[in-house]
Protein backbone atom coordinates (compact mmCIF):
# COMPACT_ATOMS: atom_id res chain seq x y z
CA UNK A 1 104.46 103.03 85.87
CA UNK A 2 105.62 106.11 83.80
CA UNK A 3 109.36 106.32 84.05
CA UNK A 4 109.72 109.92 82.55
CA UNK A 5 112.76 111.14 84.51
CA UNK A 6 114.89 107.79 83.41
CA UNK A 7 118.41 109.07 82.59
CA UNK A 8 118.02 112.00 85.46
CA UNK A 9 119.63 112.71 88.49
CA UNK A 10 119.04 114.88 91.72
CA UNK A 11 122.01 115.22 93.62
CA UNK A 12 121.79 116.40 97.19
CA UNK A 13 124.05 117.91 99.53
CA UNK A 14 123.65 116.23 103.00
CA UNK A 15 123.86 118.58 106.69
CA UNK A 16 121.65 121.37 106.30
CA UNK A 17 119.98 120.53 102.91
CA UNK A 18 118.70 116.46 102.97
CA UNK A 19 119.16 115.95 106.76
CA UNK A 20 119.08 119.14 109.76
CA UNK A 21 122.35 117.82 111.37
CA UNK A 22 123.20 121.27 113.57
CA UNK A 23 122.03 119.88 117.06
CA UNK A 24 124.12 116.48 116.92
CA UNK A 25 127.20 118.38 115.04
CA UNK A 26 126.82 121.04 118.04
CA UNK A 27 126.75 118.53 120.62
CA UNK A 28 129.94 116.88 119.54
CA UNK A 29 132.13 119.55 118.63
CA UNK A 30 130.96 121.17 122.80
CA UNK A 31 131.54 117.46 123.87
CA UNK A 32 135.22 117.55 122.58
CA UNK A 33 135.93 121.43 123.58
CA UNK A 34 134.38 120.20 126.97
CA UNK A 35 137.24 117.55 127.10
CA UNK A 36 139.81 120.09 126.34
CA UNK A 37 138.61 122.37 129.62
CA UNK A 38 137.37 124.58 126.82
CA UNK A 39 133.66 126.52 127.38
CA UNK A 40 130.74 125.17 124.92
CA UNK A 41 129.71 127.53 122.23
CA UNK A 42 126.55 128.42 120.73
CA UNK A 43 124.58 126.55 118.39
CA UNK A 44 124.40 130.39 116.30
CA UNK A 45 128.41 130.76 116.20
CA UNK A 46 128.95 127.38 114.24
CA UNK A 47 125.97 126.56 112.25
CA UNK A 48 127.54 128.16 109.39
CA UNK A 49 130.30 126.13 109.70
CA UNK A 50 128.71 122.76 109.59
CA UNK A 51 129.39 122.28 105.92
CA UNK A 52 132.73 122.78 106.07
CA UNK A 53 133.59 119.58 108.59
CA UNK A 54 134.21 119.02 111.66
CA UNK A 55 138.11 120.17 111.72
CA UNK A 56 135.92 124.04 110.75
CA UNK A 57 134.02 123.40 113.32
CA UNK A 58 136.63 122.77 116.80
CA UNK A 59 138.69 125.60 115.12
CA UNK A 60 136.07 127.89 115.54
CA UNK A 61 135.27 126.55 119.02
CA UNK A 62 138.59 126.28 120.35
CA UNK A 63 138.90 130.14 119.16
CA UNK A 64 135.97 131.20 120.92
CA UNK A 65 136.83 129.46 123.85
CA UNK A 66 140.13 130.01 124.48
CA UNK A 67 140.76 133.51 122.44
CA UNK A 68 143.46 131.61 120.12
CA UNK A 69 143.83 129.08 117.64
CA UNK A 70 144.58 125.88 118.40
CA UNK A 71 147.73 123.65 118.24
CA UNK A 72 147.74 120.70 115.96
CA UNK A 73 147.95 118.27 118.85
CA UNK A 74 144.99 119.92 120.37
CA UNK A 75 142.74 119.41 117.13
CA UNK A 76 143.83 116.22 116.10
CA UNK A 77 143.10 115.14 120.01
CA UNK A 78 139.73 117.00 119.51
CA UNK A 79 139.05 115.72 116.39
CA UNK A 80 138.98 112.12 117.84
CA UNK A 81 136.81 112.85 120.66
CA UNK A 82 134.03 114.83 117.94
CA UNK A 83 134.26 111.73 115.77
CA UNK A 84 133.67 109.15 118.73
CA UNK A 85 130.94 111.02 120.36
CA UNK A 86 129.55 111.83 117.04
CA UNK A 87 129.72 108.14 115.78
CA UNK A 88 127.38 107.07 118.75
CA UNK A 89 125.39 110.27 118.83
CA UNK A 90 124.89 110.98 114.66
CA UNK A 91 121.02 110.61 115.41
CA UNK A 92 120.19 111.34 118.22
CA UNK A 93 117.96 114.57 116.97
CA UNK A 94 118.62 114.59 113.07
CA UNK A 95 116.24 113.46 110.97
CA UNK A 96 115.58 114.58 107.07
CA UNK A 97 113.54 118.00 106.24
CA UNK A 98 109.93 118.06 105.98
CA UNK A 99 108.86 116.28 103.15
CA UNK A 100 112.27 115.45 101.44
CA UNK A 101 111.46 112.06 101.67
CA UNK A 102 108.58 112.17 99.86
CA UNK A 103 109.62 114.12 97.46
CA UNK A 104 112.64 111.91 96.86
CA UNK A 105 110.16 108.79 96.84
CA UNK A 106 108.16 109.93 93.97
CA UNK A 107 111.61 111.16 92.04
CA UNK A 108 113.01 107.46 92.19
CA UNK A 109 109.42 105.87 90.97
CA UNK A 110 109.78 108.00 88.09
CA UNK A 111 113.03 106.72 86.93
CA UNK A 112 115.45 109.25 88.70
CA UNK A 113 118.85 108.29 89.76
CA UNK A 114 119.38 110.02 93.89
CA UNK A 115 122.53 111.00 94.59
CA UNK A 116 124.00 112.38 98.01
CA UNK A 117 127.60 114.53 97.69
CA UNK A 118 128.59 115.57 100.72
CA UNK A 119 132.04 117.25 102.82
CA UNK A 120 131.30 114.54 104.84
CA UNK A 121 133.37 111.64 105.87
CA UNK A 122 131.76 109.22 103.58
CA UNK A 123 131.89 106.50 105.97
CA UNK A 124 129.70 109.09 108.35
CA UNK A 125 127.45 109.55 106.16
CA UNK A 126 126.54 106.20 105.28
CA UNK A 127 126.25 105.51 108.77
CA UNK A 128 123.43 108.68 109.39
CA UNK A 129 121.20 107.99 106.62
CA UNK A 130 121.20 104.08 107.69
CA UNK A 131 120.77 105.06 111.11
CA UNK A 132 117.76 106.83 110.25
CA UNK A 133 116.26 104.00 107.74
CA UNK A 134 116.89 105.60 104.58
CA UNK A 135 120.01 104.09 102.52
CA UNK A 136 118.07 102.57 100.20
CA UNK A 137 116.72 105.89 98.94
CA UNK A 138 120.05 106.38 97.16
CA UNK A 139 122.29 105.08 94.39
CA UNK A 140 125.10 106.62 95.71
CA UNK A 141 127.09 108.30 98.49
CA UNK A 142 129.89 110.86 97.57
CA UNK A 143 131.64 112.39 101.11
CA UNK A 144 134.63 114.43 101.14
CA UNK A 145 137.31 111.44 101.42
CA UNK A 146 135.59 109.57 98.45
CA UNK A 147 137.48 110.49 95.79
CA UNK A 148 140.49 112.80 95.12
CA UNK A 149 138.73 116.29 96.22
CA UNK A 150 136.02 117.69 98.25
CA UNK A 151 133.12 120.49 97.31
CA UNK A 152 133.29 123.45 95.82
CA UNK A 153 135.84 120.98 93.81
CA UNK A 154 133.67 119.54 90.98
CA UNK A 155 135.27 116.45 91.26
CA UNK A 156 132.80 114.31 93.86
CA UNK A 157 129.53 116.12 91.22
CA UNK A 158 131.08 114.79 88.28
CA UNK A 159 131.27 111.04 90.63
CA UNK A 160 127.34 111.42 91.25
CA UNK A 161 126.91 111.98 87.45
CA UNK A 162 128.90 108.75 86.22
CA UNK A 163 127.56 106.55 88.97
CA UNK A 164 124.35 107.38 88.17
CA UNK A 165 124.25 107.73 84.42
CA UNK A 166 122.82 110.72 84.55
CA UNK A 167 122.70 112.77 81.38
CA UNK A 168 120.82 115.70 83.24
CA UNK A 169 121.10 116.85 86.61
CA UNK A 170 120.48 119.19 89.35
CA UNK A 171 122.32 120.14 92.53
CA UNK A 172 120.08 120.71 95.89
CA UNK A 173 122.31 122.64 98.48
CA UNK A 174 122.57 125.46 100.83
CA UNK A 175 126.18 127.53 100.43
CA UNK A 176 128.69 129.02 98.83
CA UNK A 177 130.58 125.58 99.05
CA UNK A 178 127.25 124.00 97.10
CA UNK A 179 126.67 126.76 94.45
CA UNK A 180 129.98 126.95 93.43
CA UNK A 181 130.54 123.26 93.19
CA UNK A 182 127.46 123.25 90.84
CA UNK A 183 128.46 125.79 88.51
CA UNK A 184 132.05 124.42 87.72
CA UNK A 185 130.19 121.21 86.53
CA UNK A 186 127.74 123.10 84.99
CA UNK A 187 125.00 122.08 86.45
CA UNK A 188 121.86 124.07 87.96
CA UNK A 189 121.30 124.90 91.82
CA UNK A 190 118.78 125.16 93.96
CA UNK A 191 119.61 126.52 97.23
CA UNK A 192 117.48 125.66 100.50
CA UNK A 193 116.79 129.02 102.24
CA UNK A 194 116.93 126.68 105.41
CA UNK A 195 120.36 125.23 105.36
CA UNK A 196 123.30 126.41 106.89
CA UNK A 197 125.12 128.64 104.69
CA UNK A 198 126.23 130.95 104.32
CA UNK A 199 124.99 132.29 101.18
CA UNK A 200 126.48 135.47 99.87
CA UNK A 201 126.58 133.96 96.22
CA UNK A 202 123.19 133.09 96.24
CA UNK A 203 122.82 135.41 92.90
CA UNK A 204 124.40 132.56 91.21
CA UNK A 205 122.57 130.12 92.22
CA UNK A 206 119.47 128.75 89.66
CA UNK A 207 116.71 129.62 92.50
CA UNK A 208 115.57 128.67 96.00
CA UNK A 209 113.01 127.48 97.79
CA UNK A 210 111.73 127.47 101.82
CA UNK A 211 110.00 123.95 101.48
CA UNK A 212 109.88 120.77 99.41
CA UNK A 213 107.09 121.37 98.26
CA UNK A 214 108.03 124.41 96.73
CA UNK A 215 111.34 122.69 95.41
CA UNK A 216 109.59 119.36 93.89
CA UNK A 217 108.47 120.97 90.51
CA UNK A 218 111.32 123.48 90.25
CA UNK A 219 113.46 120.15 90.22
CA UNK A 220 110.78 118.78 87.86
CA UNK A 221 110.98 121.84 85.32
CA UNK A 222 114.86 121.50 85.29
CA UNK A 223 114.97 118.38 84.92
CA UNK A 224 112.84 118.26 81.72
CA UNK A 225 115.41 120.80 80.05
């Protein structure tokens, strides 16, 4: 087997880019707003704000629903109840984007190192993609608390890199958060025009793409640089 892309690395951002995460987010975040007395809000008012954690999330939420910002005893206690519900809940409708998996398949048989870096809880994260049977698709998992910053940071990128030992790279993501992480560790970015968002920097991004298939030999190209 040709291992051409030995010494590469595609590192993916996780909700809204590897794995469409909105429904079960949703769901939680309504769950804990629900246990405040607090109305549910749309799935359209937050999905930007998936990305950005769950704490971006109830804030948003408990604005909407009670026409204030919350206390910090009220999103610490909501906090909880999103994690809890979301910890036995974090698959009940996610599942990767059309032909990721594939794609990512024929990346590792080649020799590519697959990275995930994520805003995530780390310990979330790990517990999603094994839930949905696909952990051993990746040589590591970068979330938010894994090392000493979060995205756009460039700290948890420059993790990926050294744990893979990757000498090229790209970035696969869908906002600001992911483009701007990218560029401060120099690194090309393709955006998903399917994530989450938002995107008003997508002019700095390296390109993007509506489907894997359409990403799989932009990722190729760049990764032959």
């Amino acid at each position: 087997m040709i291992q051409d892309l030995k010494g590469a690395a595609v590192i993916f951002d996780l909700d809204g880019t590897l794995i469409d995460t909105a429904e079960d987010l949703v769901a939680s975040m309504n769950h804990a707003l629900g246990e405040a007395g607090l109305p549910p809000v749309a799935h359209s008012e937050v999905r930007h704000l998936v990305g950005h954690g769950a704490r971006a999330m109830l804030m948003r939420g408990i604005e909407a629903g009670a026409g204030r910002s919350g206390s910090h005893a009220e999103l610490e206690q909501g906090l909880k109840s999103f994690l809890d519900h979301y910890a036995a809940n974090i698959a009940a409708h996610s599942r990767p984007f059309d032909g990721v998996i594939e794609m990512i398949e024929g990346f590792r048989r080649r020799g590519a190192g697959i990275a995930i870096c994520t805003n995530k809880r780390e310990a979330m994260s790990r517990m999603l993609i094994d839930t949905l049977s696909i952990g051993g698709l990746f040589d590591t998992i970068v979330g938010a608390d894994t090392g000493v910053a979060a995205k756009p940071d460039p700290a948890p990128v420059f993790l990926c890199l050294e744990r893979t030992g990757a000498k090229r790279s790209v970035f696969i993501g869908d906002s600001d958060t992911d483009i701007k992480a990218a560029g401060a560790a120099g690194l090309p970015c393709l955006i998903a025009e399917f994530g989450y968002g938002p995107l008003t920097l997508r002019d700095r991004a390296t390109a993007s793409f509506a489907t894997y298939g359409e990403a799989a030999p932009m990722i190729e190209k760049l990764l032959a640089r």
